[in-house]
Protein backbone atom coordinates (compact mmCIF):
# COMPACT_ATOMS: atom_id res chain seq x y z
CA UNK A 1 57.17 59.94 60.02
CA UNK A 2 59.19 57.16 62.04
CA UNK A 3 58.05 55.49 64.82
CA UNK A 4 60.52 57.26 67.19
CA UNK A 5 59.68 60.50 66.02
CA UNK A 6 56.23 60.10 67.12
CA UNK A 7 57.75 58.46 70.19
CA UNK A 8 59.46 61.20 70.78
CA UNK A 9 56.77 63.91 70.60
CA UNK A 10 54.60 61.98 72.76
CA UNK A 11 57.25 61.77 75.62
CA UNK A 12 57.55 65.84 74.71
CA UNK A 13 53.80 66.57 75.78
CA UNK A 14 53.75 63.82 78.17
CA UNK A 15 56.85 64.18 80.25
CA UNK A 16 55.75 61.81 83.09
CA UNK A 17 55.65 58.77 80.55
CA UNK A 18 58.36 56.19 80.06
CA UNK A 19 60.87 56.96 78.44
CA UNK A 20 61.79 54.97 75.08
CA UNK A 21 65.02 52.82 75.40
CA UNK A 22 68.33 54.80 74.73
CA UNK A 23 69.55 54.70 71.06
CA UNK A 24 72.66 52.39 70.24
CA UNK A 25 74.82 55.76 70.55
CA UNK A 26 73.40 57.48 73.33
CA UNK A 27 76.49 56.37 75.78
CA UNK A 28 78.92 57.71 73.05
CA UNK A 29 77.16 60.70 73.13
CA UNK A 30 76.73 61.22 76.63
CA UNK A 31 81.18 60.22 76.75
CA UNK A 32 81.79 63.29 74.88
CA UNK A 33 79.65 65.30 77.02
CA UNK A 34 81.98 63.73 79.74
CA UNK A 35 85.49 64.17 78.04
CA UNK A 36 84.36 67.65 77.14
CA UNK A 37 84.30 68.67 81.26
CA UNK A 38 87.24 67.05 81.73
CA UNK A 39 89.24 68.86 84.85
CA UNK A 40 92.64 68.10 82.73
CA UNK A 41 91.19 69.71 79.58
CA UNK A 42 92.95 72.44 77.80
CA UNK A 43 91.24 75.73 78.75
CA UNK A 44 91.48 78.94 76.09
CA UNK A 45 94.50 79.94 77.62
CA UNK A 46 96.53 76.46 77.35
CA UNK A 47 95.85 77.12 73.27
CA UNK A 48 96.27 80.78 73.56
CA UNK A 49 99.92 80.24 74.95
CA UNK A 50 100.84 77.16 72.50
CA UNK A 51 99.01 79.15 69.34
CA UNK A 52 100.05 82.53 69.35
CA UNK A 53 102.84 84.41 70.54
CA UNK A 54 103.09 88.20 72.21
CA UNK A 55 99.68 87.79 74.07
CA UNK A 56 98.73 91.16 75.41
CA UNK A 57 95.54 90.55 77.69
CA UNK A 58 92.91 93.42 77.51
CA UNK A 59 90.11 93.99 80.27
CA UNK A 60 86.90 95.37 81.47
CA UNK A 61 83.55 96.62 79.68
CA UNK A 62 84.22 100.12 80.63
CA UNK A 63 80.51 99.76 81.93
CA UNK A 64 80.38 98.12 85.17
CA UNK A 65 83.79 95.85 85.64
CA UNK A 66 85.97 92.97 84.14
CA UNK A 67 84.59 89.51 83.90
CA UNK A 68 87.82 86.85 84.49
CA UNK A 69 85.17 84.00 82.78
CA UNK A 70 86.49 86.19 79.39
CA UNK A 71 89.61 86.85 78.78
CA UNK A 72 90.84 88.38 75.52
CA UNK A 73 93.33 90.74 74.12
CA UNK A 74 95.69 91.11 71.06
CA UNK A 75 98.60 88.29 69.93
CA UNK A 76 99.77 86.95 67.10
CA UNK A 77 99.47 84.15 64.93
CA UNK A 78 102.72 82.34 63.16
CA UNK A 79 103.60 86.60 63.13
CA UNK A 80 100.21 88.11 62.14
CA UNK A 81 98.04 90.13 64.59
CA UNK A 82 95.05 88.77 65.53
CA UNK A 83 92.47 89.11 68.49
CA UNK A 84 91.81 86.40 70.59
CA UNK A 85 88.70 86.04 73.15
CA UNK A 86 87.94 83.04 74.88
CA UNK A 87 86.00 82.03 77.70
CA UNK A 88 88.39 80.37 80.99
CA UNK A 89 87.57 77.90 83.69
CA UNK A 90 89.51 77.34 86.57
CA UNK A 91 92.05 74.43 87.41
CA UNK A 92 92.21 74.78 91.54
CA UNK A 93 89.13 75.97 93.58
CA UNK A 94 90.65 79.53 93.74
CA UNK A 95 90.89 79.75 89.74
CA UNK A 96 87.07 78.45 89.34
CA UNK A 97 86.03 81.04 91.87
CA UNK A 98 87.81 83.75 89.89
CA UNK A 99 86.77 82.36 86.73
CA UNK A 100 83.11 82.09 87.94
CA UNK A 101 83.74 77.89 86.47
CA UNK A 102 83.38 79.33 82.92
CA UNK A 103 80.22 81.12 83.42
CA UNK A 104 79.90 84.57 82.15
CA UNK A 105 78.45 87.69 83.36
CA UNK A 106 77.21 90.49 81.17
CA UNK A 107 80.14 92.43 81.70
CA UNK A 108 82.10 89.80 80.11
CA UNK A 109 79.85 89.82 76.59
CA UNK A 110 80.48 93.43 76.56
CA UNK A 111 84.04 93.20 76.89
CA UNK A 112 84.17 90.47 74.49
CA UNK A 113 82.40 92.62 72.10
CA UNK A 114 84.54 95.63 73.19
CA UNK A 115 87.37 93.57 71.67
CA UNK A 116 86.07 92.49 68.94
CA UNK A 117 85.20 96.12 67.47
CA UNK A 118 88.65 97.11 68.00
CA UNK A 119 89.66 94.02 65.82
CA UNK A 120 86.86 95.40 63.64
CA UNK A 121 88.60 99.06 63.81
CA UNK A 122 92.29 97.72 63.37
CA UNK A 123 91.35 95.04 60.47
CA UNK A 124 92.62 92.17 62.97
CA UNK A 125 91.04 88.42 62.63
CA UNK A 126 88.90 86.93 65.28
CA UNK A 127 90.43 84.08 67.10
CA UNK A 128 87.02 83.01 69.62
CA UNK A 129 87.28 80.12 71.79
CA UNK A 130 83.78 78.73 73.51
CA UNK A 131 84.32 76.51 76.69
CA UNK A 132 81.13 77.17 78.90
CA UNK A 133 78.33 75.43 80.65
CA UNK A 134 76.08 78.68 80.00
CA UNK A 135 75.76 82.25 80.82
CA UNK A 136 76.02 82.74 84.63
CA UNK A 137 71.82 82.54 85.49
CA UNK A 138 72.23 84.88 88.96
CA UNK A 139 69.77 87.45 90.41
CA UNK A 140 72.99 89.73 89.65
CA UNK A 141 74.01 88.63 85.88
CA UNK A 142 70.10 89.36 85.23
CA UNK A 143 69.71 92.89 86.83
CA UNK A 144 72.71 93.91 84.49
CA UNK A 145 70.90 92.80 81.26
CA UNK A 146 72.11 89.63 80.76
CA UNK A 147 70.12 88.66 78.02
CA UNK A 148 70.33 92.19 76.32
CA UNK A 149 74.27 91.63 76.37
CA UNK A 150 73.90 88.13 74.49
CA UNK A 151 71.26 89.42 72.11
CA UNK A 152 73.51 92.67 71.30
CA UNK A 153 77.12 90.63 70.66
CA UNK A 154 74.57 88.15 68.13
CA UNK A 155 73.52 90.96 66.37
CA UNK A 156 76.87 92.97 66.39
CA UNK A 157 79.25 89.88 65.82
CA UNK A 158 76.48 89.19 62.38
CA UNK A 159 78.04 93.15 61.44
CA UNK A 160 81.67 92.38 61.95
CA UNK A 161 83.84 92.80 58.17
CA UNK A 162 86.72 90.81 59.28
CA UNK A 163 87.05 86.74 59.87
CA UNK A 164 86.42 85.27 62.66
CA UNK A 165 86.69 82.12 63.76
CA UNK A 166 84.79 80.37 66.50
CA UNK A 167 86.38 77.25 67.96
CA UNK A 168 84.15 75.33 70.63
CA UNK A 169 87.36 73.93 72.68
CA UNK A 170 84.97 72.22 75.49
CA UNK A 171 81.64 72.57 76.38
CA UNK A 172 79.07 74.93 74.09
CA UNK A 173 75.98 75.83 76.67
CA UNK A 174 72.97 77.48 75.35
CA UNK A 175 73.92 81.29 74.59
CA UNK A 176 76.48 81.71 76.90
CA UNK A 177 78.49 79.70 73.88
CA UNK A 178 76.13 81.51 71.11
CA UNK A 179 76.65 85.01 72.42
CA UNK A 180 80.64 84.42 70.90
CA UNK A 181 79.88 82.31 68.52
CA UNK A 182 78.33 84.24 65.44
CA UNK A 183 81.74 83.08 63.03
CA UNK A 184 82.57 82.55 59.70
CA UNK A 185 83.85 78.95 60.39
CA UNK A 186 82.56 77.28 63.51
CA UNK A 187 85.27 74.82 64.48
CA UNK A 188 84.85 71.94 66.77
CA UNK A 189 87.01 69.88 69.29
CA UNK A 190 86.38 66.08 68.52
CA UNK A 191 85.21 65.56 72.47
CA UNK A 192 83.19 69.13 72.64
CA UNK A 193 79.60 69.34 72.35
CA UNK A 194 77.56 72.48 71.56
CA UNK A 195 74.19 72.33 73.13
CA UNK A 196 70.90 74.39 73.68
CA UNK A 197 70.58 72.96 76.48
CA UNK A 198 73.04 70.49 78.86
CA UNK A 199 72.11 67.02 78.55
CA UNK A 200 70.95 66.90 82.22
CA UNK A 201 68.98 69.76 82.47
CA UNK A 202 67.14 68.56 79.11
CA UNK A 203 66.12 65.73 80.92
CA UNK A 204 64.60 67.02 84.51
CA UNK A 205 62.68 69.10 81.85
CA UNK A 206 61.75 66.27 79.26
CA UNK A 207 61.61 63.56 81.99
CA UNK A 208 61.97 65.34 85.69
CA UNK A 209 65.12 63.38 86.44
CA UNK A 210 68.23 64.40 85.64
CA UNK A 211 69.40 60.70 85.80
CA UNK A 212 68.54 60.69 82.08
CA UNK A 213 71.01 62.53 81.03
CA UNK A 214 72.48 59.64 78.89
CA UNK A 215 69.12 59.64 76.62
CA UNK A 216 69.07 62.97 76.66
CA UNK A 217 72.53 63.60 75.09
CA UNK A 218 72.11 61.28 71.93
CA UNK A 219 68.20 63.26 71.41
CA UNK A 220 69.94 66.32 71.16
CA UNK A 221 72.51 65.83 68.63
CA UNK A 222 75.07 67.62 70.41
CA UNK A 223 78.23 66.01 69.02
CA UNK A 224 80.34 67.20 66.69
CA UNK A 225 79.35 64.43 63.94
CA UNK A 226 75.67 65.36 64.24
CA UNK A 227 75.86 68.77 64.08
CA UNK A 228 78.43 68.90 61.06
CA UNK A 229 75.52 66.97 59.10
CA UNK A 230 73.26 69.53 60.05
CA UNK A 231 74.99 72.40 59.29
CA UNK A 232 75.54 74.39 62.35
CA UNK A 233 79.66 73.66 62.30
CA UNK A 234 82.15 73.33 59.46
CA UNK A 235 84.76 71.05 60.79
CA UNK A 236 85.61 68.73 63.52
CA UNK A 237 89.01 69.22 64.86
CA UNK A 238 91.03 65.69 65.47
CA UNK A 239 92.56 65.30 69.17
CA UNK A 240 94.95 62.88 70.43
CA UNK A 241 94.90 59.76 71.44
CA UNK A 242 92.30 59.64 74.65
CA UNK A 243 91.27 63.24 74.43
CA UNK A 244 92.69 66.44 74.34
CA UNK A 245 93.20 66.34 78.31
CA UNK A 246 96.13 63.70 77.28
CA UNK A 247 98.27 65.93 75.52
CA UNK A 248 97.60 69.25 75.66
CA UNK A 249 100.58 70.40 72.89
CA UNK A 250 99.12 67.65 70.05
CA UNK A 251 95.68 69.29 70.59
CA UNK A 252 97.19 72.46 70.00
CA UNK A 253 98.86 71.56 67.02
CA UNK A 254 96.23 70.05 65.42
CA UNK A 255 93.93 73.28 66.31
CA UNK A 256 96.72 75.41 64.93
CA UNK A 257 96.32 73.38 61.41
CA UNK A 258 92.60 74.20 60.82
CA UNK A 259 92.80 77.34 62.61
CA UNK A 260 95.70 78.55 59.52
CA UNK A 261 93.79 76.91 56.92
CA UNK A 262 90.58 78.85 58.11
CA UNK A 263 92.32 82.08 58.20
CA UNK A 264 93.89 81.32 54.53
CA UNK A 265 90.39 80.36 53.36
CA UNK A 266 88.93 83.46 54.54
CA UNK A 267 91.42 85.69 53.89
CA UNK A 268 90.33 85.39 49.90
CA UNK A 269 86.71 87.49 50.74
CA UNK A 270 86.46 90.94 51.43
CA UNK A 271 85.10 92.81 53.88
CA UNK A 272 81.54 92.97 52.54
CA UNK A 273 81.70 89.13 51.42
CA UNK A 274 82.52 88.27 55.18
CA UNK A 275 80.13 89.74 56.53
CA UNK A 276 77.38 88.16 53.91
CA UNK A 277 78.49 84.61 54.56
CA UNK A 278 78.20 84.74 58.27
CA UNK A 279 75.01 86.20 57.76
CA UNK A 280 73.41 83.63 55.51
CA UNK A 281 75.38 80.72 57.35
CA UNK A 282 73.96 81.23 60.44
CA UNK A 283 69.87 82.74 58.61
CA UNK A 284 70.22 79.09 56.79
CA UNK A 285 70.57 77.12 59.87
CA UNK A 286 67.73 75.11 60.97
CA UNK A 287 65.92 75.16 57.47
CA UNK A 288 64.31 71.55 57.80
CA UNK A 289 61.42 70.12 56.42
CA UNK A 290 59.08 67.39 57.99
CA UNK A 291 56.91 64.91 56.25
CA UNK A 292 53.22 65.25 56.88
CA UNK A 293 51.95 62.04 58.85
């Protein structure tokens, strides 16, 4: 076992201990954490309107309300139908307010799953796009069955027999991103991270000072490099020069290219075969092996 995996571990059950020094590419990690909650950033609507045309917004959970941190609806793709679902921060203080900054409630998992069973019923692709600090963590958001929501859109989205595609456009928190990310092809902005955990709340727990946020970053392996090499997404979309944020119709464009290849890819497998890879892509995940010390 390396030295700073034992390191590690003992900073794990000793929390109050120093810290180790940050790796070489902890500040690169901790920069795409950054660029990723960029205020400029493209949000799931900016792609929705560049991507697809004829976008007919759908809402509520016809349980208990509509959610405006999801948004979803049929639109089409270069003239195909498909169902897009994304998750939507705000711009101005009015929109983050209305948006809850990103954060869903249960009410917005259920109508995300509402959606996706009527792409289910109408044989319509899966377009989801994941741009959240977390699932909203309120008194409210957990008398409504938060967690129940999450765990039911895992289980349902593992059922689904047509493609879908999950795109993490910003920032991937914990199962707030999970809960619509269960896809056939996990896609990846170059400056998004996808996290169990944000970098700053990993280290008041690992540490007990947020201030660490830095080391924390590169320990998780949150970027899209890292997590490609494990596994847990299939591509890294490109953005433009300086981040997406810079040009939000390149970034588009370039998401459009893997988003069509994806769909052409997928397109080949059946019903029954789409469903069986997403199940065994996401029940191989995390199948490591450690050497005995």
């Amino acid at each position: 076992m390396a030295n700073s995996d034992i390191t590690a571990r003992i900073h794990a059950l000793h929390p109050d201990s120093a810290p180790a020094p940050p790796p070489a590419d902890a500040n690169l990690a901790y920069q795409r954490v950054q660029l990723a909650r960029h205020p400029r950033r493209p949000h799931a609507l900016d792609y929705i309107e560049r991507l697809t045309t004829g976008f007919t917004e759908l809402h509520g959970d016809r349980v208990f309300g509509d959610d405006h941190a999801i948004l979803g609806g049929y639109s089409f793709l270069d003239g195909s139908p498909v169902m897009v679902i994304g998750q939507q921060k705000g711009r101005d203080t009015k929109q983050k307010l209305k948006r809850n900054f990103g954060m869903p409630k249960p009410e917005g998992y259920r109508k995300a799953m509402r959606l996706m069973e009527m792409a289910e019923k109408f044989r319509r692709p899966v377009l989801s796009f994941i741009d959240t600090p977390g699932a909203y963590p309120g008194i409210d958001a957990e008398e409504r069955g938060q967690a129940e929501a999450i765990a039911y859109n895992l289980r349902e989205m593992a059922r689904l027999t047509v493609p879908v595609i999950v795109t993490v456009i910003g920032e991937g928190g914990s199962g707030g991103a999970l809960g619509m990310g269960v896809g056939n092809r996990v896609l990846m902005m170059e400056n998004s991270y996808y996290s169990v955990i944000s970098p700053e709340s990993c280290a008041a727990i690992i540490w007990r000072d947020a201030a660490k946020a830095e080391l924390a970053a590169a320990a998780l392996k949150l970027t899209g490099p890292d997590l490609l090499e494990r596994g847990i997404v299939d591509e890294i979309v490109p953005e433009p020069k300086g981040g997406a944020q810079e040009d939000h119709d390149e970034a588009a464009r370039l998401l459009g290219q893997s988003l069509r290849r994806s769909l052409v890819e997928l397109s080949a497998l059946s019903p029954l075969e789409l469903r069986e890879q997403r199940y065994l892509k996401f029940r191989h995940m995390a199948s490591f092996f450690t050497e005995t010390a």
